[in-house]
Protein backbone atom coordinates (compact mmCIF):
# COMPACT_ATOMS: atom_id res chain seq x y z
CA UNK A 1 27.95 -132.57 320.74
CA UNK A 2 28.27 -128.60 320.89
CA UNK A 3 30.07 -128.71 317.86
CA UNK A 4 27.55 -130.85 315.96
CA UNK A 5 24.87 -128.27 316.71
CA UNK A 6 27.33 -125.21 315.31
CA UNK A 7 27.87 -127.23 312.39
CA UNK A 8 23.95 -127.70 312.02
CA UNK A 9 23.47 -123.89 312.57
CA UNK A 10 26.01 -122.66 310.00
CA UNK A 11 24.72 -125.45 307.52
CA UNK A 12 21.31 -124.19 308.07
CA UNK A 13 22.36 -120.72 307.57
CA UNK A 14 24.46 -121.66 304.35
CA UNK A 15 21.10 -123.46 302.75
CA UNK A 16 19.22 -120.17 303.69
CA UNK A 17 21.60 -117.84 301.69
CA UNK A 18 21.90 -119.65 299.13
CA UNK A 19 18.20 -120.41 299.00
CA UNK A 20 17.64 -116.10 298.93
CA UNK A 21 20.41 -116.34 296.43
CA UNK A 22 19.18 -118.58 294.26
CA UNK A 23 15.68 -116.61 294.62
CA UNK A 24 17.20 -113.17 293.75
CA UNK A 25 19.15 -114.56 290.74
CA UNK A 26 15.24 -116.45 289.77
CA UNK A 27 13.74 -112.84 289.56
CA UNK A 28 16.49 -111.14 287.81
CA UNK A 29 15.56 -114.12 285.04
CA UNK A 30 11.82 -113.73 284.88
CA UNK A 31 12.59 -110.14 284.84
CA UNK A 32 15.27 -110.41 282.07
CA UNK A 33 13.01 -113.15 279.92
CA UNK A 34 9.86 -111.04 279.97
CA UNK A 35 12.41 -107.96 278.18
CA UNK A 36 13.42 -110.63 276.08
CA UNK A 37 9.67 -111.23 275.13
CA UNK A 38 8.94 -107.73 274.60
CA UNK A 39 12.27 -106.94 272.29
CA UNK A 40 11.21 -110.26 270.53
CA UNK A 41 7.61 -108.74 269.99
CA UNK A 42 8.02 -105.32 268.89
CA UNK A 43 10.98 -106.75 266.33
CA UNK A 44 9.57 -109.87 264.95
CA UNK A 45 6.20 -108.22 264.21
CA UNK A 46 7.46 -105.58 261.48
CA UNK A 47 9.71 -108.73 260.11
CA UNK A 48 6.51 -110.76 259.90
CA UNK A 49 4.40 -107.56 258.01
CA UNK A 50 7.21 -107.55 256.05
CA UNK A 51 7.49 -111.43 255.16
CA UNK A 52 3.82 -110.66 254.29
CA UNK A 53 3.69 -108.11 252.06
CA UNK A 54 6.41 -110.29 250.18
CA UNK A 55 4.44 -113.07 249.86
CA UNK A 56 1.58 -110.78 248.61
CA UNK A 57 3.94 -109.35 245.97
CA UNK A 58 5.51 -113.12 244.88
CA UNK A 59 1.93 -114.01 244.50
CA UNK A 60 0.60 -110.89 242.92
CA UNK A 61 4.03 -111.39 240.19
CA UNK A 62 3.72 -114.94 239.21
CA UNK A 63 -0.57 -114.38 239.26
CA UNK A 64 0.79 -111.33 236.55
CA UNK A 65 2.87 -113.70 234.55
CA UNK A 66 1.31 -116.54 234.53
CA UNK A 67 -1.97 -114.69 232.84
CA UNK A 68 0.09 -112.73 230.22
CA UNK A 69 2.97 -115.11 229.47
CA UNK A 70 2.59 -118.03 230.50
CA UNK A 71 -0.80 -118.87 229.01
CA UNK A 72 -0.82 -117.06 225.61
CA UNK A 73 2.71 -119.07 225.32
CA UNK A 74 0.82 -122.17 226.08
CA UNK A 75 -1.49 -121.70 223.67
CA UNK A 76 0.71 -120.32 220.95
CA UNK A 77 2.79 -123.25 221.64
CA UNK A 78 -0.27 -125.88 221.48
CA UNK A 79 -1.74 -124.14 218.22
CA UNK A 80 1.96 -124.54 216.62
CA UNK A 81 2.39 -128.07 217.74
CA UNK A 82 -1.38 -128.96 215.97
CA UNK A 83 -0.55 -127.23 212.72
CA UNK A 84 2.45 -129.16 212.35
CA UNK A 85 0.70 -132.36 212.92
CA UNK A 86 -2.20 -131.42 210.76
CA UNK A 87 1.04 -130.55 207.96
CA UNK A 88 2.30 -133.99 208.62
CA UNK A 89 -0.85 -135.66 208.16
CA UNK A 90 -1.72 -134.00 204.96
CA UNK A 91 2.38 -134.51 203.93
CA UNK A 92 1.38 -138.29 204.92
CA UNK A 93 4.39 -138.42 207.26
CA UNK A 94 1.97 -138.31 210.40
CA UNK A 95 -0.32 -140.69 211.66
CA UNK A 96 -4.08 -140.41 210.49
C-alpha cells in the first residue's frame, strides 16, 4: 500500500507541473496573440487607406469618363442611328 501512495504523490506532482506548464506556455500565447493584434493593426490600417483612396480614384475615373465619353458617344451614336432611319423612311426602305 506504501507504494500506491508514492505512485499517487508523484502522479499528483506530474499533473501539477504540467498544469504550471501548460499555464506558462497559455501566457506566452495571449502574450504572443495580442503582438499579433497590434502588427495586424498598425499594417492593415495604411493597406485599408490605401484600398480607399483607390476606390475613390476608380470612382472619380469612370464618374470622368462616363460624363465626357461615354454619354456624348451615346448620343452621337443615337442621333446617327435616327438619321439613318429617318433616310430609310424617306428612301421608302424603312418602316413608316
Amino acid at each position: 500500500m506504501d507504494w500506491i501512495a508514492a505512485a499517487r504523490d508523484i502522479a499528483i506532482i506530474v499533473v501539477a507541473l504540467v498544469t504550471i506548464v501548460i499555464g506558462v506556455f497559455l501566457i506566452v500565447l495571449i502574450f504572443e496573440v495580442l503582438a499579433l493584434v497590434r502588427m495586424l493593426r498598425a499594417d492593415i490600417k495604411p493597406i485599408l487607406e490605401s484600398a480607399d483612396e483607390t476606390a475613390r480614384t476608380v470612382r472619380g475615373t469612370t464618374t470622368f469618363v462616363s460624363e465626357n465619353f461615354v454619354s456624348p458617344l451615346v448620343r452621337v451614336s443615337s442621333f446617327a442611328s435616327g438619321v439613318m432611319q429617318a433616310l430609310r423612311i424617306i428612301a421608302g426602305r424603312g418602316k413608316p
